[in-house]
Protein backbone atom coordinates (compact mmCIF):
# COMPACT_ATOMS: atom_id res chain seq x y z
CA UNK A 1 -64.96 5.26 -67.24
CA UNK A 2 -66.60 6.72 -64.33
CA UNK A 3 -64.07 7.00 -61.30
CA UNK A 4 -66.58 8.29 -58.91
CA UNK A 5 -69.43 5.94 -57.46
CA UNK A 6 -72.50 6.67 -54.94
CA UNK A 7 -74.58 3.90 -53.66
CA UNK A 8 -77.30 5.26 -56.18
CA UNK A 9 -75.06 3.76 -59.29
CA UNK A 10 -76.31 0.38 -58.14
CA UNK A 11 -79.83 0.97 -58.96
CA UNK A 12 -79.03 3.18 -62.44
CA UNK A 13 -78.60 0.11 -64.41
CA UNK A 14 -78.85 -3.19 -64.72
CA UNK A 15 -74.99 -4.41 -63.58
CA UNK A 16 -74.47 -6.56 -67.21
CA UNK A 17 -72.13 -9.64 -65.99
CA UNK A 18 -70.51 -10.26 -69.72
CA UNK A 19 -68.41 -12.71 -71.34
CA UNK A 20 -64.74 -11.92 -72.32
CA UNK A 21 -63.51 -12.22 -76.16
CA UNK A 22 -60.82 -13.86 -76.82
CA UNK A 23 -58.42 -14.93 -79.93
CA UNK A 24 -57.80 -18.45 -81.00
CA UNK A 25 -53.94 -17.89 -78.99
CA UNK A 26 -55.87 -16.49 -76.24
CA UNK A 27 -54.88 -13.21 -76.55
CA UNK A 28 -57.47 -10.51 -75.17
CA UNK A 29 -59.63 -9.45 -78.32
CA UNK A 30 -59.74 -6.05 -77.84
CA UNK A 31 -62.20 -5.14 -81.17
CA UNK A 32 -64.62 -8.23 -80.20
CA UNK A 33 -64.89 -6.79 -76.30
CA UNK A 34 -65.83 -3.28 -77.43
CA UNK A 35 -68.72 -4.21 -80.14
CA UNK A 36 -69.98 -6.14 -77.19
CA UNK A 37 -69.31 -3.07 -75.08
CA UNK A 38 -71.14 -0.61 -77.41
CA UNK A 39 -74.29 -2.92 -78.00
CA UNK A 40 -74.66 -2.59 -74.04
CA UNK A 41 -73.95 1.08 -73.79
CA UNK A 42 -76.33 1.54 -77.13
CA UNK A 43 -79.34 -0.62 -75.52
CA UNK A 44 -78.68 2.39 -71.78
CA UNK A 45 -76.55 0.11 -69.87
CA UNK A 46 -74.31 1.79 -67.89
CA UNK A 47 -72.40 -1.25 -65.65
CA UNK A 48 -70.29 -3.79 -66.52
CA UNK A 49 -69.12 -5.88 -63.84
CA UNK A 50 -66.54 -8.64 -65.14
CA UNK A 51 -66.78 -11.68 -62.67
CA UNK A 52 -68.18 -15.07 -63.16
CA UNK A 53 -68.92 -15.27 -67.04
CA UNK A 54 -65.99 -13.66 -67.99
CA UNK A 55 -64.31 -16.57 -66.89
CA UNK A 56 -62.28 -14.38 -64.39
CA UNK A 57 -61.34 -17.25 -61.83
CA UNK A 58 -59.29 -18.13 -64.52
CA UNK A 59 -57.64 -15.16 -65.28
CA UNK A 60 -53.99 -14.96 -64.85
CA UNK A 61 -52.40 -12.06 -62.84
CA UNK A 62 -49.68 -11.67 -65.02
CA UNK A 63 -52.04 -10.99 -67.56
CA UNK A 64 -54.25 -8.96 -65.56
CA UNK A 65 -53.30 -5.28 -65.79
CA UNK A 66 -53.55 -5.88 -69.08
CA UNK A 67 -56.80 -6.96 -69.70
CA UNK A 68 -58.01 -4.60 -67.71
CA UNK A 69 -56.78 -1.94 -69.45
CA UNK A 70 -58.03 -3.25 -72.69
CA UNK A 71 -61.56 -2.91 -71.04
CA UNK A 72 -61.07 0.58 -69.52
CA UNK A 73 -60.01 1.75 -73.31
CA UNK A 74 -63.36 0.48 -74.69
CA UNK A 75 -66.18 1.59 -72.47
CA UNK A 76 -67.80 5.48 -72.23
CA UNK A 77 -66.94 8.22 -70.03
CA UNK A 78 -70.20 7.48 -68.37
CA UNK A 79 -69.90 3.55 -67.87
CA UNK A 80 -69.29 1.78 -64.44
CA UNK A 81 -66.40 -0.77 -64.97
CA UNK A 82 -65.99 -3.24 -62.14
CA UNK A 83 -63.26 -5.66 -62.49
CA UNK A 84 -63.01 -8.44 -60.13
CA UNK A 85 -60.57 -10.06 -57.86
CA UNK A 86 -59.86 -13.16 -55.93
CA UNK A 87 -61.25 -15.68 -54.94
CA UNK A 88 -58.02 -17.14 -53.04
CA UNK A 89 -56.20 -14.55 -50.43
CA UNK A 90 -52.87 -14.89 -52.94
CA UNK A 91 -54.75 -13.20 -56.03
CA UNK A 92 -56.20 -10.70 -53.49
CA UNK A 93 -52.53 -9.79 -52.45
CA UNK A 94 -51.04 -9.36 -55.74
CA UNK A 95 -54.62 -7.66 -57.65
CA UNK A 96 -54.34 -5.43 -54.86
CA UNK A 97 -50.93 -3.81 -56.07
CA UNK A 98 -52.69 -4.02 -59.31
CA UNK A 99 -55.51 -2.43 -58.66
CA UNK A 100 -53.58 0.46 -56.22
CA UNK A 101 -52.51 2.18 -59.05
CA UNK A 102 -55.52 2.46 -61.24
CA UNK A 103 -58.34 4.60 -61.63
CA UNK A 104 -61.28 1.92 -60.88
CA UNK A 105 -63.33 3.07 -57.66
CA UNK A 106 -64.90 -0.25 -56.67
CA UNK A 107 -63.95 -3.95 -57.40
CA UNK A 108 -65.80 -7.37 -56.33
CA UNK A 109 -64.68 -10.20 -54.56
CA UNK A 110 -65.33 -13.57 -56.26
CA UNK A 111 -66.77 -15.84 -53.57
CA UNK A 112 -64.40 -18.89 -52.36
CA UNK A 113 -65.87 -22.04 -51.89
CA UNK A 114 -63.27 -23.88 -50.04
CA UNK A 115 -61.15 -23.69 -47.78
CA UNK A 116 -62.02 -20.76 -45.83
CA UNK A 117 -64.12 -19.76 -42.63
CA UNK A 118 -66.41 -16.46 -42.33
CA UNK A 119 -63.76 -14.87 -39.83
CA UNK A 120 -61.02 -15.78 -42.71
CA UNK A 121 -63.31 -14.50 -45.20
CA UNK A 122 -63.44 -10.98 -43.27
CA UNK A 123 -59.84 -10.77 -42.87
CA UNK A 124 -58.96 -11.52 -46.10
CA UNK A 125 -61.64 -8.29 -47.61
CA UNK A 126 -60.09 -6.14 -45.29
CA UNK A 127 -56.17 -6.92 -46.05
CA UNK A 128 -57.42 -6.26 -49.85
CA UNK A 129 -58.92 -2.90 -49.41
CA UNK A 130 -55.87 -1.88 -46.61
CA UNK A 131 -53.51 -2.77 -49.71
CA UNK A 132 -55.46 -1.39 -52.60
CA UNK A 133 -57.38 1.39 -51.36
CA UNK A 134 -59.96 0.33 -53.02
CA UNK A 135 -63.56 -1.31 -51.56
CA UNK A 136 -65.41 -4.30 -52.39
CA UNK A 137 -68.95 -5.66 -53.90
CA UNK A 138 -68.82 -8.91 -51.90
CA UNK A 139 -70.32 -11.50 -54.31
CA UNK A 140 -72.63 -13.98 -51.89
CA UNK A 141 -73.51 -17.35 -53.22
CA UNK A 142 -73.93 -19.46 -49.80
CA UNK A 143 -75.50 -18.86 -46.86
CA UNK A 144 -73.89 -17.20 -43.89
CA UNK A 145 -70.69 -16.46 -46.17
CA UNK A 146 -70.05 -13.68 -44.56
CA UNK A 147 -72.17 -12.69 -40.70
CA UNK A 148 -74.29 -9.96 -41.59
CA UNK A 149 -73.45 -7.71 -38.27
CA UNK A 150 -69.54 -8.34 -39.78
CA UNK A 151 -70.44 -7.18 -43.32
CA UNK A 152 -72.07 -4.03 -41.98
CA UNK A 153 -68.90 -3.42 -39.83
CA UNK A 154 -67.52 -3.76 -43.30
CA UNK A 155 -69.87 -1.56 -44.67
CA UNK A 156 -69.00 1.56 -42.04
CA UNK A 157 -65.91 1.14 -42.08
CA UNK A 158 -65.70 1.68 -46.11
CA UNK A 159 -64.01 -1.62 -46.88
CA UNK A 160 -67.63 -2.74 -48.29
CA UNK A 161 -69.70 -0.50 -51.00
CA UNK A 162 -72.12 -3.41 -51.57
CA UNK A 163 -73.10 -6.78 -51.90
CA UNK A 164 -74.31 -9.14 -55.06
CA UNK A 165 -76.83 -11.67 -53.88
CA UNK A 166 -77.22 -15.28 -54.97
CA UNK A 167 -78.12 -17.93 -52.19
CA UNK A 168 -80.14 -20.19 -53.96
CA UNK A 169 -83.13 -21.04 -52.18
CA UNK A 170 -86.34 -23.31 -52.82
CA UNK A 171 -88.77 -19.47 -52.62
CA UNK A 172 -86.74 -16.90 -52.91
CA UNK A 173 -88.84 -14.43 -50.83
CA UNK A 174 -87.96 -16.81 -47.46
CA UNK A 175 -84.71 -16.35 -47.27
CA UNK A 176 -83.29 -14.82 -43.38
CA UNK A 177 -79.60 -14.17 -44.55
CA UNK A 178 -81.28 -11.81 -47.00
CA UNK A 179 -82.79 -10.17 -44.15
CA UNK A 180 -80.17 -9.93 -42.04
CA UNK A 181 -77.92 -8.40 -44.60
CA UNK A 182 -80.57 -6.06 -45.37
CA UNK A 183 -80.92 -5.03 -41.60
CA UNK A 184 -77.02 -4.78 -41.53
CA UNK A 185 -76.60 -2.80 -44.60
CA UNK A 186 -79.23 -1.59 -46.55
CA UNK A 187 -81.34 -3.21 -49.22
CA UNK A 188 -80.25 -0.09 -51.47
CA UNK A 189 -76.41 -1.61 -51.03
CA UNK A 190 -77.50 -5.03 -52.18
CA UNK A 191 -77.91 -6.71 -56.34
CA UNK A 192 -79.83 -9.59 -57.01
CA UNK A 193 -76.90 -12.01 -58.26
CA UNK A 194 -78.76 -14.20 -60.41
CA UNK A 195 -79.98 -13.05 -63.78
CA UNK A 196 -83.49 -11.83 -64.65
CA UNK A 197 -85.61 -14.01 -63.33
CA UNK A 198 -84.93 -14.76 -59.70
CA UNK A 199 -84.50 -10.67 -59.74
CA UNK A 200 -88.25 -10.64 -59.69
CA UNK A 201 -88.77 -11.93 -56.27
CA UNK A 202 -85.61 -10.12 -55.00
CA UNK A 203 -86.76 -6.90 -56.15
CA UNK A 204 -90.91 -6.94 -55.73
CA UNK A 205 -90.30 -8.77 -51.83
CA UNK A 206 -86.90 -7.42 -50.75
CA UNK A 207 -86.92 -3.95 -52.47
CA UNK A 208 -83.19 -4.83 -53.94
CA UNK A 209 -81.03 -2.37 -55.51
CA UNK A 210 -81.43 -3.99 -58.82
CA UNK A 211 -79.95 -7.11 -60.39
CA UNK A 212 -76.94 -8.42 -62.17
CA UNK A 213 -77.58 -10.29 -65.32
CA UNK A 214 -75.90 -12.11 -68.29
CA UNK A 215 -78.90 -12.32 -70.88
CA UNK A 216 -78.51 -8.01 -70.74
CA UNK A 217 -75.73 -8.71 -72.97
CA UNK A 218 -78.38 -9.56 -75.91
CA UNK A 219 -80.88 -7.35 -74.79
CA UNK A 220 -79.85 -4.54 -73.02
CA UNK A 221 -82.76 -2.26 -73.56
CA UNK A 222 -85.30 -5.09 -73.19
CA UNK A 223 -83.50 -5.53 -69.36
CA UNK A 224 -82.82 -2.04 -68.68
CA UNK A 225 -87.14 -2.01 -69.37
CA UNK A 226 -87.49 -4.85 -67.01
CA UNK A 227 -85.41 -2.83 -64.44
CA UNK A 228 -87.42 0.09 -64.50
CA UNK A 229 -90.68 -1.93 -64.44
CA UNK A 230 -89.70 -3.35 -61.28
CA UNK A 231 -88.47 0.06 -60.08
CA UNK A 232 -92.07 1.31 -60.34
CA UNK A 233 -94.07 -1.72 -58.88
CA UNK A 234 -95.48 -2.76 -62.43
CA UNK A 235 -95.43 -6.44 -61.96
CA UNK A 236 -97.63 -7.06 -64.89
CA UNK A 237 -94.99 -5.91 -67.75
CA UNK A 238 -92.32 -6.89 -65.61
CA UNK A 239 -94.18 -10.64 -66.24
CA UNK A 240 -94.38 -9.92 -69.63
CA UNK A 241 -91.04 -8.52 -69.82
CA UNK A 242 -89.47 -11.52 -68.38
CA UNK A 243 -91.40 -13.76 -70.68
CA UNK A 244 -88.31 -13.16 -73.45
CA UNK A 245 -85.68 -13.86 -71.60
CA UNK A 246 -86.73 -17.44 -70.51
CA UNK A 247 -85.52 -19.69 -73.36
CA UNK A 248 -82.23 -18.52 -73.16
CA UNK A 249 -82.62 -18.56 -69.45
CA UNK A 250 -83.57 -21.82 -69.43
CA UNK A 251 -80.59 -23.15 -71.43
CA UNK A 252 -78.28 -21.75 -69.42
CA UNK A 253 -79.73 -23.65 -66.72
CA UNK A 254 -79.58 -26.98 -67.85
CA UNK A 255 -76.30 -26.68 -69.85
CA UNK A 256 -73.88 -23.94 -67.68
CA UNK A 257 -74.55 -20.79 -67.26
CA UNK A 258 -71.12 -19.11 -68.44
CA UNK A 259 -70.14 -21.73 -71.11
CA UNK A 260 -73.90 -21.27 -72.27
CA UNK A 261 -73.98 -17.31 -72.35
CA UNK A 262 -70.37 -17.26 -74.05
CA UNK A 263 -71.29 -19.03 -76.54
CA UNK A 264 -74.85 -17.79 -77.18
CA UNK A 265 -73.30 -13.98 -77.89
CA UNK A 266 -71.41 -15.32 -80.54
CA UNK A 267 -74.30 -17.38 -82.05
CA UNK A 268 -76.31 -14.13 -81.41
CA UNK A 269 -74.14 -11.97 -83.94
CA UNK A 270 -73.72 -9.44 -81.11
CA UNK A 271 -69.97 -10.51 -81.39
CA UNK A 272 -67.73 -13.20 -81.27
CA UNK A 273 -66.40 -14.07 -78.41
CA UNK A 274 -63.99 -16.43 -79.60
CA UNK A 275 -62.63 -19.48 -77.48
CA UNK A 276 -63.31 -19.25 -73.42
CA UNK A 277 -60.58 -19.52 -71.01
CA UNK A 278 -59.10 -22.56 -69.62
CA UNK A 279 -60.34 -24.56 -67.06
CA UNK A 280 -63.37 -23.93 -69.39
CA UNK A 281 -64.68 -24.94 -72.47
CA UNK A 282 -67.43 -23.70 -74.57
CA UNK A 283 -71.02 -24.91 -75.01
CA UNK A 284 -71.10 -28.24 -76.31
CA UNK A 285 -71.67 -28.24 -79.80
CA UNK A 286 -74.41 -30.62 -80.03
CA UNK A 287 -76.50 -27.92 -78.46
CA UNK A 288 -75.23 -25.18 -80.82
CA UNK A 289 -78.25 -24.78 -82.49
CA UNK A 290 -80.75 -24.76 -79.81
CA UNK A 291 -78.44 -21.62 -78.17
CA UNK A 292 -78.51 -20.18 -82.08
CA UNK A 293 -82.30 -20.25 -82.07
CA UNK A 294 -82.83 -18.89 -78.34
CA UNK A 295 -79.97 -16.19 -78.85
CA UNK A 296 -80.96 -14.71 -81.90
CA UNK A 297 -84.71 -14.78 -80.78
CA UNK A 298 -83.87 -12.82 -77.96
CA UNK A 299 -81.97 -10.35 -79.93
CA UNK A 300 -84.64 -9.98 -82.71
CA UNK A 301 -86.68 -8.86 -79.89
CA UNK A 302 -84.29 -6.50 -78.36
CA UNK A 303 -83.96 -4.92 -81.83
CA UNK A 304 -87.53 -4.02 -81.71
CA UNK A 305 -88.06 -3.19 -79.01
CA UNK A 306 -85.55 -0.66 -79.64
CA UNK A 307 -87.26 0.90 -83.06
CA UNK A 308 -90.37 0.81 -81.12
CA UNK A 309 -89.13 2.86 -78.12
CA UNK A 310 -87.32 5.18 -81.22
CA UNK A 311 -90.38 5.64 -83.04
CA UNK A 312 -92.63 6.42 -79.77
């Protein structure tokens, strides 16, 4: 696991956002996590940020060190692991003794809905990095979470290394918060937040970092492509790129994202996640197949897309 992290590790990879496997008891599945692990690392991911579809608002923190240990076992030398922590100020406090003692260089903070205030936001960042040593991705997902000219106090004063990105909006290239963070910190601090597609706009308008994604965990080198063709400007096999991702995609965004993508790595074959955490449930059954067919599309494209780049 890499322990040391410049600013440039956000725009190496794409930041894969996967599910966590579990046993029927709910025990952490330690073989399940590292197939899914070394399907990433095989397809040249090189992040793995476990947040929203690992189910971690759920997470206990008794259970915490833990699990995250089980995870540090299982990825390369040369793999980012970011664990995250909070929402609430109360898992902050005690995932920040956690955390203290351990070798990871960067967590993120889960975004809290309610209640809290932007000034009660800001506190609460900096009491975890005072009591962990350890600084923050700030996950975004409404507008004006967090001032901008705050975060980039944040920012200087190292409590902040960077920022995932998901305000929805109606066209994601008009969106002022965006801006304003930018202006504050740095587009090359900020991650698109929401998966492949909306990356597009963030990353051809904004000139983001890069993107966090769930899909990845199916096709890793068919995202880690779609990375680079953004990277380089080429919005024509970015399009195209894209294109395979979208069934799957659009599943996820009619049914839950996270109950969706758990279940859909299973279905895949990539591995089997087992049952999902408490105070959620997996995919409905009745849409089983339809996940089956997407999943396992998207992963018999991944597969050749690897032989191809293999054989070039």
């Amino acid at each position: 696991m890499l322990t040391k992290i410049e600013t440039s590790e956000l725009a190496r990879s794409v930041l894969a956002v996967p599910p966590f496997a579990l046993t029927p008891d709910l025990e952490v599945n330690p073989d399940a996590n590292a197939k899914l692990i070394r399907h990433l690392e095989a397809g040249g991911v090189s992040t793995l940020l476990y947040g929203g579809n690992a189910n971690v608002h759920n997470w206990p923190v008794s259970r915490f060190a833990d699990w995250l240990d089980s995870l540090e076992d299982s990825v390369a030398d040369s793999t980012w692991l970011i664990p995250s922590v909070g929402p609430d100020w109360g898992k902050l406090v005690d995932e920040a003794a956690i955390l203290k003692s351990r070798r990871y260089p960067v967590a993120m903070a889960l975004p809290m809905i309610a209640p809290q205030t932007p000034d009660g936001v800001v506190r609460g960042l900096e009491d975890f990095v005072s009591r962990s040593g350890v600084p923050l991705i700030v996950y975004i997902k409404t507008d004006q979470y967090v001032p901008a000219k705050a975060m980039g106090r944040l920012v200087e004063q190292g409590a902040v290394f960077g920022i995932k990105y998901a305000v929805p909006r109606t066209d994601l290239t008009q969106d002022s918060y965006l801006q304003e963070l930018i202006d504050a910190v740095g587009a090359e601090r900020i991650v698109s937040g929401f998966g492949e597609p909306p990356a597009f706009p963030h990353l051809t308008h904004f000139k983001l970092a890069g993107f966090t994604a769930g899909c990845v965990c199916i096709a890793p080198h068919l995202s880690m492509a779609y990375l680079h063709a953004l990277k380089r400007g080429d919005e024509a096999e970015a399009k195209r790129l894209l294109e395979v991702f979208l069934p799957l995609e659009a599943i996820r965004e009619r049914h839950n994202a996270i109950r969706v993508l758990h279940t859909a790595v299973s279905l895949s074959g990539v591995a089997d996640m087992g049952p999902i955490l408490p105070l959620l449930t997996e995919a409905d059954p009745a849409i089983h197949g339809e996940i089956k067919e997407a999943a396992q599309a998207l992963l018999a494209a991944e597969m050749t897309a690897r032989q191809q780049a293999a054989a070039a």
